[in-house]
N, C-alpha and C. Protein backbone atom coordinates (compact mmCIF):
# COMPACT_ATOMS: atom_id res chain seq x y z
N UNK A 1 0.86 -1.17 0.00
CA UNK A 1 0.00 0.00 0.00
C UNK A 1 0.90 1.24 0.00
N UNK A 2 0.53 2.12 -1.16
CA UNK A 2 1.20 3.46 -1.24
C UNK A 2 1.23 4.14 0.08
N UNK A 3 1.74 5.58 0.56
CA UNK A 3 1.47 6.29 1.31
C UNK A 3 0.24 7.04 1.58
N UNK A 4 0.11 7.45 0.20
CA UNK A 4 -1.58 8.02 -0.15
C UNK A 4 -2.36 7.44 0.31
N UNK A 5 -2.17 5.68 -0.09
CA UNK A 5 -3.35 5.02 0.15
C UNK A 5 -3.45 4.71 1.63
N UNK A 6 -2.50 4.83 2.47
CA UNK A 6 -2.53 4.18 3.57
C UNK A 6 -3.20 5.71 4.11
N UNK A 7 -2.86 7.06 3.85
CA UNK A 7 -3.28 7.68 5.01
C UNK A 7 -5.13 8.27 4.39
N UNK A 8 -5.20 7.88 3.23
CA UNK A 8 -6.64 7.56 2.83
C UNK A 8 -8.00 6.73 3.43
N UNK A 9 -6.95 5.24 4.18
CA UNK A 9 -7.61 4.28 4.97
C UNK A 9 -7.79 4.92 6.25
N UNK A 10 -6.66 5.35 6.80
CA UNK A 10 -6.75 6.07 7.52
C UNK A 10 -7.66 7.21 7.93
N UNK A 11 -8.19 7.79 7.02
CA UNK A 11 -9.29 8.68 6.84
C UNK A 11 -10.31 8.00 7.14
N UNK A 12 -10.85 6.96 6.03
CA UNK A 12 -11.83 5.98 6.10
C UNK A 12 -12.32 6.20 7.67
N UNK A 13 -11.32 5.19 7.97
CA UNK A 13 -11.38 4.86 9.49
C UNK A 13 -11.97 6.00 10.43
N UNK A 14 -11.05 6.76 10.41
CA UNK A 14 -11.80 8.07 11.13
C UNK A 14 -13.33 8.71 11.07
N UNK A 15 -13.75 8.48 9.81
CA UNK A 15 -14.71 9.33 9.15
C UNK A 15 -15.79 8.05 9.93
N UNK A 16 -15.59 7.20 9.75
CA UNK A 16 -16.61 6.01 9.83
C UNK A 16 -16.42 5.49 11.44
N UNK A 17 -15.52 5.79 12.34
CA UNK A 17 -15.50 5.85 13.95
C UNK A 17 -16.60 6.83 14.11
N UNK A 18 -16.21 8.15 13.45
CA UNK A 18 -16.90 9.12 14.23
C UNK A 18 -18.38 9.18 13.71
N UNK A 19 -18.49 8.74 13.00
CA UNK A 19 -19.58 8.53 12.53
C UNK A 19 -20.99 7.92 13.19
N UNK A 20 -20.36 6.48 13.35
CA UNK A 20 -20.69 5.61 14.83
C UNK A 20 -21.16 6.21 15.65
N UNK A 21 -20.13 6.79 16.31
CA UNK A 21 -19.95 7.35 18.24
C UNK A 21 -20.41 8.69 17.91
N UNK A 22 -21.27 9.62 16.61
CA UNK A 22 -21.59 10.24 16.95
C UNK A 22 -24.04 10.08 16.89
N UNK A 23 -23.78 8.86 15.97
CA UNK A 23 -24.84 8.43 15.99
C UNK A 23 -25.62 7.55 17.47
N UNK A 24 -24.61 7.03 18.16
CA UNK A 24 -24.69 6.65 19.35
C UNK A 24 -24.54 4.74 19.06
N UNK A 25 -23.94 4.48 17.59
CA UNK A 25 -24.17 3.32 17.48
C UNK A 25 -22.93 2.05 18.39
N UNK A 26 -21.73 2.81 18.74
CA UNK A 26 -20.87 1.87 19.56
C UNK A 26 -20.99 1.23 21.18
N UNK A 27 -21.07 0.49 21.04
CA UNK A 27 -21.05 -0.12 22.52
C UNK A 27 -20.23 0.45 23.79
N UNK A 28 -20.28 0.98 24.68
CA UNK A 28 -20.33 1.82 25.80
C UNK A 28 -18.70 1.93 26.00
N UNK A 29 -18.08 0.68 26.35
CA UNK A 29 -16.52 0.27 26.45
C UNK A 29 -15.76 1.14 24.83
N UNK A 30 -16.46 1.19 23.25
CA UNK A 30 -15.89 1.75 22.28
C UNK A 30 -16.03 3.19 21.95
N UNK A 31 -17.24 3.36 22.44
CA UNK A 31 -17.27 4.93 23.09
C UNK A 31 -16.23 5.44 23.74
N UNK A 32 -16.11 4.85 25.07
CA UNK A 32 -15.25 5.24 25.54
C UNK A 32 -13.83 5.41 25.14
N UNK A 33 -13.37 4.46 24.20
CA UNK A 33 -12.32 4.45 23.25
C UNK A 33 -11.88 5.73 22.19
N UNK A 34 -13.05 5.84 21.92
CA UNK A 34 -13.11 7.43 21.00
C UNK A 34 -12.77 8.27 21.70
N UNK A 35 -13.18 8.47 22.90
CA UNK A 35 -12.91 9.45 23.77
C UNK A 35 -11.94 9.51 24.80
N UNK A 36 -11.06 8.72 24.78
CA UNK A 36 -9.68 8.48 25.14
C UNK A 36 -8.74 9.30 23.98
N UNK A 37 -9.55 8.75 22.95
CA UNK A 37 -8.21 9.21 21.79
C UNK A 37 -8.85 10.52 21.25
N UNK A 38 -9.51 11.13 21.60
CA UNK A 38 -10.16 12.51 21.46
C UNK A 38 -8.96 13.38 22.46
N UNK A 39 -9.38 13.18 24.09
CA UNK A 39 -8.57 13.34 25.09
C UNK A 39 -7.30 13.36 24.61
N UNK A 40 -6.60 12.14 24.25
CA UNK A 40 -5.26 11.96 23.56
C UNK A 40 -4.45 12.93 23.10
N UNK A 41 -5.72 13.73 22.38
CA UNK A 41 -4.86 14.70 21.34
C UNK A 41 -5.00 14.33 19.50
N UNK A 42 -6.35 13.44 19.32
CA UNK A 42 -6.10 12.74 18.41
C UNK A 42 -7.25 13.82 17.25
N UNK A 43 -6.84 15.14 16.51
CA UNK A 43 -7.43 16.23 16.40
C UNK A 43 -8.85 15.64 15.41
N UNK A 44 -7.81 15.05 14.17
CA UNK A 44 -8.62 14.27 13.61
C UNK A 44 -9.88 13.64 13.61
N UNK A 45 -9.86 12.92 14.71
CA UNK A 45 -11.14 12.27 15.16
C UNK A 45 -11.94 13.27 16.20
N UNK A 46 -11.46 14.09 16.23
CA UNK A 46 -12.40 15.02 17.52
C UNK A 46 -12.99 15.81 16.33
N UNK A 47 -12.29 16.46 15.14
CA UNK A 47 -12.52 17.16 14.00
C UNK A 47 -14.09 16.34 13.84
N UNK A 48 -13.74 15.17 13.20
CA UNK A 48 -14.85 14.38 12.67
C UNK A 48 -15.95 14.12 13.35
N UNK A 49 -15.86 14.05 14.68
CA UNK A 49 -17.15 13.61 15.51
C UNK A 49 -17.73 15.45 15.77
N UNK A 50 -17.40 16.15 15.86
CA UNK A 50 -18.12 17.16 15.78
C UNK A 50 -18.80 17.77 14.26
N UNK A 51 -17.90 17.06 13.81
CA UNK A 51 -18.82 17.50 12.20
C UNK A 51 -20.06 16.25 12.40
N UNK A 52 -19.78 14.95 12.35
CA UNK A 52 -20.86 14.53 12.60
C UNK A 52 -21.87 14.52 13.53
N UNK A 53 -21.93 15.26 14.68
CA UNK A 53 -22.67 15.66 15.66
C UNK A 53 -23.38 16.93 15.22
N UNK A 54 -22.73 17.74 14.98
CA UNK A 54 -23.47 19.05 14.05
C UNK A 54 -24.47 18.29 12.98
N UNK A 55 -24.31 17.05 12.26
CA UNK A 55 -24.99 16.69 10.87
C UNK A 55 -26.53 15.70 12.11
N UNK A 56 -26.04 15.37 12.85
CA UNK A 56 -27.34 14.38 13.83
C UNK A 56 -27.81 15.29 14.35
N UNK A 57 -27.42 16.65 14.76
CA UNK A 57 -28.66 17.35 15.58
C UNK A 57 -29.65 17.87 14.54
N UNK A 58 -28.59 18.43 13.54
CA UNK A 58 -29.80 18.75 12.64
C UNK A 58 -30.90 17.94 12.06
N UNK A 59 -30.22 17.07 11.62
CA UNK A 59 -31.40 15.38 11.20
C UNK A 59 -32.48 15.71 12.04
N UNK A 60 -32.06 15.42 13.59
CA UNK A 60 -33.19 15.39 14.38
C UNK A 60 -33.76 16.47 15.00
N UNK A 61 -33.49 17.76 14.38
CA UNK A 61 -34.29 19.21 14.92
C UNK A 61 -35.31 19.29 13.58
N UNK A 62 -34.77 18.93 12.24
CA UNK A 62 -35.30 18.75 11.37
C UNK A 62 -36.92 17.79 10.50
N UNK A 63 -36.75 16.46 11.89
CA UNK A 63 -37.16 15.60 11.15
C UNK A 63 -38.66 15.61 11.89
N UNK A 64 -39.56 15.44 11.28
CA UNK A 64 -40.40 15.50 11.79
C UNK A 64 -41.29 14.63 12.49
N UNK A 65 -42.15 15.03 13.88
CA UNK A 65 -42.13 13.49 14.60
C UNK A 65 -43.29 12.49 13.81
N UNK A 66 -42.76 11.14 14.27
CA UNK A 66 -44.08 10.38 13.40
C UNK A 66 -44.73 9.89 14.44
N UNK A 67 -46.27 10.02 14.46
CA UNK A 67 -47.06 8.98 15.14
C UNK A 67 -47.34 7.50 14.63
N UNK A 68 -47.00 6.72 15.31
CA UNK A 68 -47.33 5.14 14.98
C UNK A 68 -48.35 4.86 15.08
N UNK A 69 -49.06 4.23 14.19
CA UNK A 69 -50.24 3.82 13.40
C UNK A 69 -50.97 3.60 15.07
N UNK A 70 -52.27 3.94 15.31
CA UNK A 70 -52.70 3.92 16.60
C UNK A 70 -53.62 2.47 16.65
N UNK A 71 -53.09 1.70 15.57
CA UNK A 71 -53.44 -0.22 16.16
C UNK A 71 -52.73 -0.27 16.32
N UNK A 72 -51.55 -0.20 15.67
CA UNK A 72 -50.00 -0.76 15.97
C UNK A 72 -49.59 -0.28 17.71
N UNK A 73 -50.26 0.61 18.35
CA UNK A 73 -49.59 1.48 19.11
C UNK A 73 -50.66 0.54 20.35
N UNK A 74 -51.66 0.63 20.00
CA UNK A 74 -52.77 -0.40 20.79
C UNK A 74 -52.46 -1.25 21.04
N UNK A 75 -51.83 -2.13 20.54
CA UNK A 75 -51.56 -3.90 20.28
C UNK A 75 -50.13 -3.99 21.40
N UNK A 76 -49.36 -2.65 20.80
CA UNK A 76 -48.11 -3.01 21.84
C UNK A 76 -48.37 -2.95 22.92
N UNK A 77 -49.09 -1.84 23.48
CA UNK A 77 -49.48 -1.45 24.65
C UNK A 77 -50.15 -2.54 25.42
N UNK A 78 -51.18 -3.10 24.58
CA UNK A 78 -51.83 -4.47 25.18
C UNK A 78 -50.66 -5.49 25.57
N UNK A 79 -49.85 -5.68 24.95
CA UNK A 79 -49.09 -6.85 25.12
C UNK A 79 -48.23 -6.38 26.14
N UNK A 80 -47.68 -5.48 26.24
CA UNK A 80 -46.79 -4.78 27.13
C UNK A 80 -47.43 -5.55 28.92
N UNK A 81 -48.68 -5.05 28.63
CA UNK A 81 -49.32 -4.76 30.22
C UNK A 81 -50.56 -6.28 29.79
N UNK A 82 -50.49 -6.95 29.64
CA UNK A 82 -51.33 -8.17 29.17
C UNK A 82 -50.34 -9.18 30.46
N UNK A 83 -51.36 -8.98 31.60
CA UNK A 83 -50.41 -10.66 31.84
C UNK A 83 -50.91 -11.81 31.72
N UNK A 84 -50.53 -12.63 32.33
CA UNK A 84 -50.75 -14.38 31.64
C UNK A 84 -52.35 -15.10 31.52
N UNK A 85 -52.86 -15.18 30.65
CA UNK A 85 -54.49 -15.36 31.54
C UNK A 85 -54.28 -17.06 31.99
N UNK A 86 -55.36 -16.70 32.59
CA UNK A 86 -55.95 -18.31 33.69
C UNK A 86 -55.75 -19.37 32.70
N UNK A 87 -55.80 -20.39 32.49
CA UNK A 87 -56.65 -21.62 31.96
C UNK A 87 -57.80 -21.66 31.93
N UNK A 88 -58.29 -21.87 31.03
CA UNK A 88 -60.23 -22.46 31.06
C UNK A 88 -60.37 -23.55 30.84
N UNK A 89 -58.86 -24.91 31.19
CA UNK A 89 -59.69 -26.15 30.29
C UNK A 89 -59.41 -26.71 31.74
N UNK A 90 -60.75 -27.51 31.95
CA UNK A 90 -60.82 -27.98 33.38
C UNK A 90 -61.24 -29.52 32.79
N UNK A 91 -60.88 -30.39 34.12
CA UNK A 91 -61.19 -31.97 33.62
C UNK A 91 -62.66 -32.28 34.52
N UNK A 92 -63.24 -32.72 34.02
CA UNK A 92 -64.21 -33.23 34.51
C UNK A 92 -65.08 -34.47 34.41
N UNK A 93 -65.62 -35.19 35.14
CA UNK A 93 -66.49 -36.54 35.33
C UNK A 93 -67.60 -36.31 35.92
N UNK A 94 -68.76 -36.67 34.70
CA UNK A 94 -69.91 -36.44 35.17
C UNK A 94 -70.41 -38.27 36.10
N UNK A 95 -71.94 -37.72 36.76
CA UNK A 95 -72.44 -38.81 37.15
C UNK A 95 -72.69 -39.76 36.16
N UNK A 96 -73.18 -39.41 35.33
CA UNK A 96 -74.31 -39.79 34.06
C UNK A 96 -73.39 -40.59 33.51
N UNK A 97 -73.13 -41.78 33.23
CA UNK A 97 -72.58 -42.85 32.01
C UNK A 97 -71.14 -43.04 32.89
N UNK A 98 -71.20 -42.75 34.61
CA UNK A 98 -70.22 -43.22 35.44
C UNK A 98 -69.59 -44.76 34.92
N UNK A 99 -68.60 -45.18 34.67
CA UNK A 99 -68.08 -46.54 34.92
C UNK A 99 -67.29 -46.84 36.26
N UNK A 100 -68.25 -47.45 36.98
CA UNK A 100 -67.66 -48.10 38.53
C UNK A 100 -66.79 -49.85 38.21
N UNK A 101 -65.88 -50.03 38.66
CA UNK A 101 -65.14 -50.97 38.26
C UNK A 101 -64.83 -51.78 39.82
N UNK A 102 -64.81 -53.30 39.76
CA UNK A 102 -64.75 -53.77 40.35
C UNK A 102 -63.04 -53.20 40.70
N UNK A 103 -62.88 -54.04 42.56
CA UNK A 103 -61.47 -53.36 42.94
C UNK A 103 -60.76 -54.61 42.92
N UNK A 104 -59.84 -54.70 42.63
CA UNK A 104 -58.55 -55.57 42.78
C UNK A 104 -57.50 -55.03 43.71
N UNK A 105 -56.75 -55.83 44.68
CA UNK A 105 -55.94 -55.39 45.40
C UNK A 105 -54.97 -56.61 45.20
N UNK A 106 -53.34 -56.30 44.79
CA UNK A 106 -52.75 -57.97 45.07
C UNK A 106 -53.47 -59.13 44.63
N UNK A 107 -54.14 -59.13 43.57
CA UNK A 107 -54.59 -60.18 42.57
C UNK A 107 -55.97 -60.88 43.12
N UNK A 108 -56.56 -59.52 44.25
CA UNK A 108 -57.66 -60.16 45.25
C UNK A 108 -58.92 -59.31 44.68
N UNK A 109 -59.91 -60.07 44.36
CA UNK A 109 -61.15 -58.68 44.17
C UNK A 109 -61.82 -58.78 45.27
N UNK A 110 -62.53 -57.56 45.59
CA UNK A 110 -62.65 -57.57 46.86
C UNK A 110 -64.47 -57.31 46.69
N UNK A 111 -65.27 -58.42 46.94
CA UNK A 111 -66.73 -58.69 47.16
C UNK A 111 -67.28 -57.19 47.42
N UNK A 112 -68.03 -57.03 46.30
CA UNK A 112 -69.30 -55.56 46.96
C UNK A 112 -68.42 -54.62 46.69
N UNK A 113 -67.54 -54.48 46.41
CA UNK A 113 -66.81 -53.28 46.17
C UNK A 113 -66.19 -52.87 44.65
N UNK A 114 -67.20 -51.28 44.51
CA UNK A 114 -66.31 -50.71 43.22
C UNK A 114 -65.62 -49.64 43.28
N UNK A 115 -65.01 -48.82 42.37
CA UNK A 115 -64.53 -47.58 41.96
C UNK A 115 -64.84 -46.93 41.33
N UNK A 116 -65.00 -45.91 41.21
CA UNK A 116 -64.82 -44.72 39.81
C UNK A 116 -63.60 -43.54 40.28
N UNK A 117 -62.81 -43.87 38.96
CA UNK A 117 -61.61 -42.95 38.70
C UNK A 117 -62.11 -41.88 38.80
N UNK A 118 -61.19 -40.82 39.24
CA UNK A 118 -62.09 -39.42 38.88
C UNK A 118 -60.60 -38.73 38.53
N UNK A 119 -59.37 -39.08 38.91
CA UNK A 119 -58.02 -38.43 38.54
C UNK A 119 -57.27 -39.19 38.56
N UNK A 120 -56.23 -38.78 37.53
CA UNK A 120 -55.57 -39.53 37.66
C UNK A 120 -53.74 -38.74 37.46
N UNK A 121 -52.98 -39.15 38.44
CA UNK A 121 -52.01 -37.76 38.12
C UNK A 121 -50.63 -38.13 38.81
N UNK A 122 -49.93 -38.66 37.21
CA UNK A 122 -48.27 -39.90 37.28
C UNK A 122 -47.40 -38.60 37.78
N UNK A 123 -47.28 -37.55 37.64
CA UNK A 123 -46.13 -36.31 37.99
C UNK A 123 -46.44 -36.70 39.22
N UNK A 124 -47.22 -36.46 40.15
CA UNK A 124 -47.36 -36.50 41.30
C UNK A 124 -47.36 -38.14 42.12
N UNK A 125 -47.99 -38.83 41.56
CA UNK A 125 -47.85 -39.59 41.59
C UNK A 125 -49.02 -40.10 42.57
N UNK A 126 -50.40 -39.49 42.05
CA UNK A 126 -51.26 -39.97 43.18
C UNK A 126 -52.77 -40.13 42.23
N UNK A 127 -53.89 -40.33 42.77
CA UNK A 127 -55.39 -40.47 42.17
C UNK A 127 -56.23 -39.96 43.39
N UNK A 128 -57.32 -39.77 42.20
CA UNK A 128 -58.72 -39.63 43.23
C UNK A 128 -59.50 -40.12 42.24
N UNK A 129 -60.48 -40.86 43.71
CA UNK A 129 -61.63 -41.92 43.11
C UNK A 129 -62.32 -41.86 43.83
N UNK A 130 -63.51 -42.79 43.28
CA UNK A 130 -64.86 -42.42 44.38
C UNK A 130 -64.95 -43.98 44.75
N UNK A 131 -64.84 -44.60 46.03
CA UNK A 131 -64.88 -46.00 46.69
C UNK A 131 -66.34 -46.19 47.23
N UNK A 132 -67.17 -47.12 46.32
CA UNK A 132 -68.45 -47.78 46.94
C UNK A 132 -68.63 -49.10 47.57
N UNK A 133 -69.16 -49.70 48.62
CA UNK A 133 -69.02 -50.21 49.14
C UNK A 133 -70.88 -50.56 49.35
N UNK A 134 -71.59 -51.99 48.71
CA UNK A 134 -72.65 -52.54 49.19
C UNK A 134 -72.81 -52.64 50.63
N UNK A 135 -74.62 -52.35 50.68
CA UNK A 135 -74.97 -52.56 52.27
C UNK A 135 -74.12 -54.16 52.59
N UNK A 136 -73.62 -54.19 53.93
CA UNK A 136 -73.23 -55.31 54.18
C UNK A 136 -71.63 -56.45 53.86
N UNK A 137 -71.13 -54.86 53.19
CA UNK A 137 -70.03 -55.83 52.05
C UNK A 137 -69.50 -55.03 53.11
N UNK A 138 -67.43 -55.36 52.36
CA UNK A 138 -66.66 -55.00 53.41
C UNK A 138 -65.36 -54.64 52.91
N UNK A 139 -64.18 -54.05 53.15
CA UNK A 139 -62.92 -54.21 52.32
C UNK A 139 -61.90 -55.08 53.35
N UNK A 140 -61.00 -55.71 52.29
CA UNK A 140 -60.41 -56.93 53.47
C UNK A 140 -59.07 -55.78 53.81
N UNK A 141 -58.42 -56.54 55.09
CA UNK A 141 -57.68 -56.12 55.55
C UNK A 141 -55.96 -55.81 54.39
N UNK A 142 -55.54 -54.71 54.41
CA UNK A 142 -54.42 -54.56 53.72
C UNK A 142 -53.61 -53.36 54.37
N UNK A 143 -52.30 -53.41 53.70
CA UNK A 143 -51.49 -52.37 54.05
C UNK A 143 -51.64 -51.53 52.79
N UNK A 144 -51.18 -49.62 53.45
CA UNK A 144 -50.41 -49.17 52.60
C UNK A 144 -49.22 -48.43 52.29
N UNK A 145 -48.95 -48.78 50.97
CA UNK A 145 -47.49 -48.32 50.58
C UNK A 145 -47.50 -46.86 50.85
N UNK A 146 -48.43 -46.13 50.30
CA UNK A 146 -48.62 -44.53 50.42
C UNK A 146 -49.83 -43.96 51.22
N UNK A 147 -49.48 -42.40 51.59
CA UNK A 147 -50.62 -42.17 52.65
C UNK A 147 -52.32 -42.16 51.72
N UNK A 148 -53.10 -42.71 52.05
CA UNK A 148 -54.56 -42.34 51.82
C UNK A 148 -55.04 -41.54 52.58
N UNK A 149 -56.26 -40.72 51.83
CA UNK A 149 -56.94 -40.11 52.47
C UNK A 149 -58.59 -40.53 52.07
N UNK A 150 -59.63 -40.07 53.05
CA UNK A 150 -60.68 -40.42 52.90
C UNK A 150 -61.77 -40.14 53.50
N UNK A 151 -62.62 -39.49 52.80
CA UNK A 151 -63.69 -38.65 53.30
C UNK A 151 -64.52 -39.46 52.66
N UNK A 152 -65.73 -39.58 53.98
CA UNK A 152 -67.40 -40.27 53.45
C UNK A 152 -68.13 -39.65 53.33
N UNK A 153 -68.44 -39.89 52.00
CA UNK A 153 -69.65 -38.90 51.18
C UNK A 153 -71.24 -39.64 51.65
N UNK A 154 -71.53 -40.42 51.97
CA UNK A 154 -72.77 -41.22 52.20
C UNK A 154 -72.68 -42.86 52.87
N UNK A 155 -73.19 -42.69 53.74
CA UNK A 155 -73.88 -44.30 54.28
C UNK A 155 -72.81 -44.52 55.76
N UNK A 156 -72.19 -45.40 55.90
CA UNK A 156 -71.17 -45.79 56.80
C UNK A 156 -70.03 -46.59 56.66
N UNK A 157 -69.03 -46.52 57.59
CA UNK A 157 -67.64 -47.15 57.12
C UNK A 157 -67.20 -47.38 58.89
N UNK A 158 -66.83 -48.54 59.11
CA UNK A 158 -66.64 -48.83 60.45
C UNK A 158 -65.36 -49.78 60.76
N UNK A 159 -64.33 -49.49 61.03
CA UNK A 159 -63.21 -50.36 61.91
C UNK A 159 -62.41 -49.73 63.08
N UNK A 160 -61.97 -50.44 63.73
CA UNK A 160 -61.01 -50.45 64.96
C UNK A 160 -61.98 -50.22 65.81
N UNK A 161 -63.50 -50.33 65.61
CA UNK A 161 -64.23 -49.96 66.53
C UNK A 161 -64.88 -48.74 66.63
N UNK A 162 -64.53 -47.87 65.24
CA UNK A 162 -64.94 -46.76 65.31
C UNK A 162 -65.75 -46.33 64.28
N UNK A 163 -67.02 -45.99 63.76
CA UNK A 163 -67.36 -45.85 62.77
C UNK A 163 -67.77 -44.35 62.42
N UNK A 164 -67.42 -43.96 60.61
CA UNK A 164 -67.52 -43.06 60.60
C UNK A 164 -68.94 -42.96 59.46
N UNK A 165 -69.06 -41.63 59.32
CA UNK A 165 -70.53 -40.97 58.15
C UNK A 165 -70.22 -39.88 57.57
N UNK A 166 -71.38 -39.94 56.84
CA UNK A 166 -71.11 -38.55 56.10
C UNK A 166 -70.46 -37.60 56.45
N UNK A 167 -69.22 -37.01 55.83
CA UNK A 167 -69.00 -36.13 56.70
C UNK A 167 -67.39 -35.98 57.50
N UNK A 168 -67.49 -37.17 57.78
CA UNK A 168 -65.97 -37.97 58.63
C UNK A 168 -64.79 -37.95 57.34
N UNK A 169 -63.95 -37.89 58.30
CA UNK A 169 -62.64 -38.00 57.43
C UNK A 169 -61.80 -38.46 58.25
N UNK A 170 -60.38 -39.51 57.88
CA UNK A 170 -59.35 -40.08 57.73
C UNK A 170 -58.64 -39.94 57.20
N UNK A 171 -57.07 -40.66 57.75
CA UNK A 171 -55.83 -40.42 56.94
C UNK A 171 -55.45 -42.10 57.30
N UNK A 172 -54.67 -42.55 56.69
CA UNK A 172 -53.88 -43.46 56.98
C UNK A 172 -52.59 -43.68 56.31
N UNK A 173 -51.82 -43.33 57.47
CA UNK A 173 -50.70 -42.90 56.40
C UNK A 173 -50.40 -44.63 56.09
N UNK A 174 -49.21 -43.68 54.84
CA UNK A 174 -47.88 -44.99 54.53
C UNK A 174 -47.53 -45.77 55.63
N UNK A 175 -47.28 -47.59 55.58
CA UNK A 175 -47.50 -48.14 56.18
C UNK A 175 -47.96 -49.04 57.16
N UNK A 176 -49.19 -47.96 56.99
CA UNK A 176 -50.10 -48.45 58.18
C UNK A 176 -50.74 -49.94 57.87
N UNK A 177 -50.91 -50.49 58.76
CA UNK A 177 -52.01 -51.93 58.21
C UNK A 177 -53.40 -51.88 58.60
N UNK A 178 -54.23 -51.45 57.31
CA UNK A 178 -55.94 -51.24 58.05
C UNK A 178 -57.04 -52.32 57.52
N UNK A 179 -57.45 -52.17 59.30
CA UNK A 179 -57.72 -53.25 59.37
C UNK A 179 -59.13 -53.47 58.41
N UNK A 180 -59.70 -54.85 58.48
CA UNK A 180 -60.79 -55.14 57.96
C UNK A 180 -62.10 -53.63 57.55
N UNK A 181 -62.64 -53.11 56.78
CA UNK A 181 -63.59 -51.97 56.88
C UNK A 181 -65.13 -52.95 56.27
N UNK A 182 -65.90 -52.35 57.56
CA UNK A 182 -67.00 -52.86 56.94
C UNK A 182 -68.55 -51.93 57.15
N UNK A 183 -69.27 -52.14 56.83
CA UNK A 183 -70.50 -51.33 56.07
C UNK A 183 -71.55 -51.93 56.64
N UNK A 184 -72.45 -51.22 56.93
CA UNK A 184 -74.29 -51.82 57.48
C UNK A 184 -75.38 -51.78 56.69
N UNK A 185 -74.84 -49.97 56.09
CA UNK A 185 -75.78 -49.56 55.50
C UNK A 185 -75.58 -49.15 53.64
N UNK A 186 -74.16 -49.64 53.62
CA UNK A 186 -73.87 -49.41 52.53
C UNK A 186 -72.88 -47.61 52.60
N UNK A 187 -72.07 -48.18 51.57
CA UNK A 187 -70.95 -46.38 51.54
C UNK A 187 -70.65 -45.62 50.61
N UNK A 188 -70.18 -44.46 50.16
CA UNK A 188 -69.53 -43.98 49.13
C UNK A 188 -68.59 -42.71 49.52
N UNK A 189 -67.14 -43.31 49.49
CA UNK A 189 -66.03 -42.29 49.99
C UNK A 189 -65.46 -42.02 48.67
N UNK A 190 -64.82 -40.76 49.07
CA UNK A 190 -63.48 -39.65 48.33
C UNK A 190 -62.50 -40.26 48.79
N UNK A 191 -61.90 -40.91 48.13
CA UNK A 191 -60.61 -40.76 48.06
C UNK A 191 -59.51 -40.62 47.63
N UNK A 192 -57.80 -40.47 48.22
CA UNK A 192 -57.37 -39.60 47.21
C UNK A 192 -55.88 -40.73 48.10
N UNK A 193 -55.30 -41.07 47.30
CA UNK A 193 -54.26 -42.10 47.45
C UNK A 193 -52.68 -42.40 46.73
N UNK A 194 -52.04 -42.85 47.08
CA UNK A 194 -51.11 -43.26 45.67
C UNK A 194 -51.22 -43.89 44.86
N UNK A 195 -50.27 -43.90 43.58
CA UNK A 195 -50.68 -45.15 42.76
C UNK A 195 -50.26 -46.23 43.07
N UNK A 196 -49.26 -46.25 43.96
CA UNK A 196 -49.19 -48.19 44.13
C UNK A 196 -49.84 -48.67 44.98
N UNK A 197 -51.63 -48.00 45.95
CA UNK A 197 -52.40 -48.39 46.15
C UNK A 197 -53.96 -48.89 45.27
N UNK A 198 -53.62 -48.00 43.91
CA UNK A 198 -54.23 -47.93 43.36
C UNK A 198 -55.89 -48.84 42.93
N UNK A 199 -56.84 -48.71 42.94
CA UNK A 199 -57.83 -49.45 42.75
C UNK A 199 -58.04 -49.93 41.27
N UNK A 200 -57.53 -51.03 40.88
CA UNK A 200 -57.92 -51.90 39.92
C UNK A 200 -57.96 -53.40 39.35
């Protein structure tokens, strides 16, 4: 490269720094760079960024303001301040065309007794179902792996001597061994369990 040409690039360079840093287009750390070598003594580039600072104020004393299209201006605004909406899709089980399923426990079905699923939910790792129980029938004695819970919606449910009704609620946690449950008048509990107690 000639001499000419090199202090030509050289120009380039300058003309197109100040250009940048006077548009505001350099990143904060290269700004600052300009203005080290302004400071410096570097006349050149101080020359140039004031010519191009004189050419941006005018642009923008000049230019005239625009209003943005007032959907366009609507829509942002909505989205801006829009926060997340609810869900509306809910699960549900009606009475009507219920399927109650006999219960299996450990390869045992257990006389007079059905289910209806009402949830079912592997992340967590638990269900809710509705447990019926014929006047007179009974559930046999078992353990469980996970805590149950159990609220009686109608009739009666009676062991250890204690019987409960409408109304009553239980826990039994993990582990426990419960005993025999049996019925007079017939039952129908909530309950809400793990799956490796699961009713099927």
């Amino acid at each position: 490269m000639t001499e000419r040409a090199g202090d030509m690039a050289a120009h380039d360079d300058v003309q197109t720094l100040a250009a940048l840093y006077a548009s505001g287009a350099l990143l904060p750390e290269e700004a600052a760079e300009v203005e080290a070598r302004i400071e410096a003594g570097d006349t050149a580039l101080a020359e140039a960024v004031r010519s191009f600072e004189t050419t941006v104020e005018a642009l923008v004393e000049n230019s005239p303001a625009i209003e943005p299209d007032p959907r366009i201006k609507a829509s942002l605004l909505a989205r801006i301040g829009e926060a997340p909406k609810p869900s509306t899709s809910f699960s549900s089980s009606h009475a009507e065309g219920a399927v109650w399923q006999p219960v299996v426990m450990d390869g045992v079905t257990w006389p007079g007794v059905t289910a209806r699923m009402l949830h079912l939910d592997p992340r967590r790792g638990r269900l809710t179902a509705l447990l019926r129980v014929e006047p007179g029938g009974s559930i046999p004695e078992h353990v469980h792996d996970q805590d149950e819970e159990c609220y009686v919606l109608e009739g009666d449910l009676s062991f250890d001597d204690k019987t409960y009704v409408a109304g009553d609620y239980f826990l039994a946690p993990a582990g426990t061994l419960h005993a025999e449950q049996t019925t007079k008048n017939g039952c129908v509990c909530l309950v809400s369990t793990g799956l490796a107690n699961t009713y099927t």
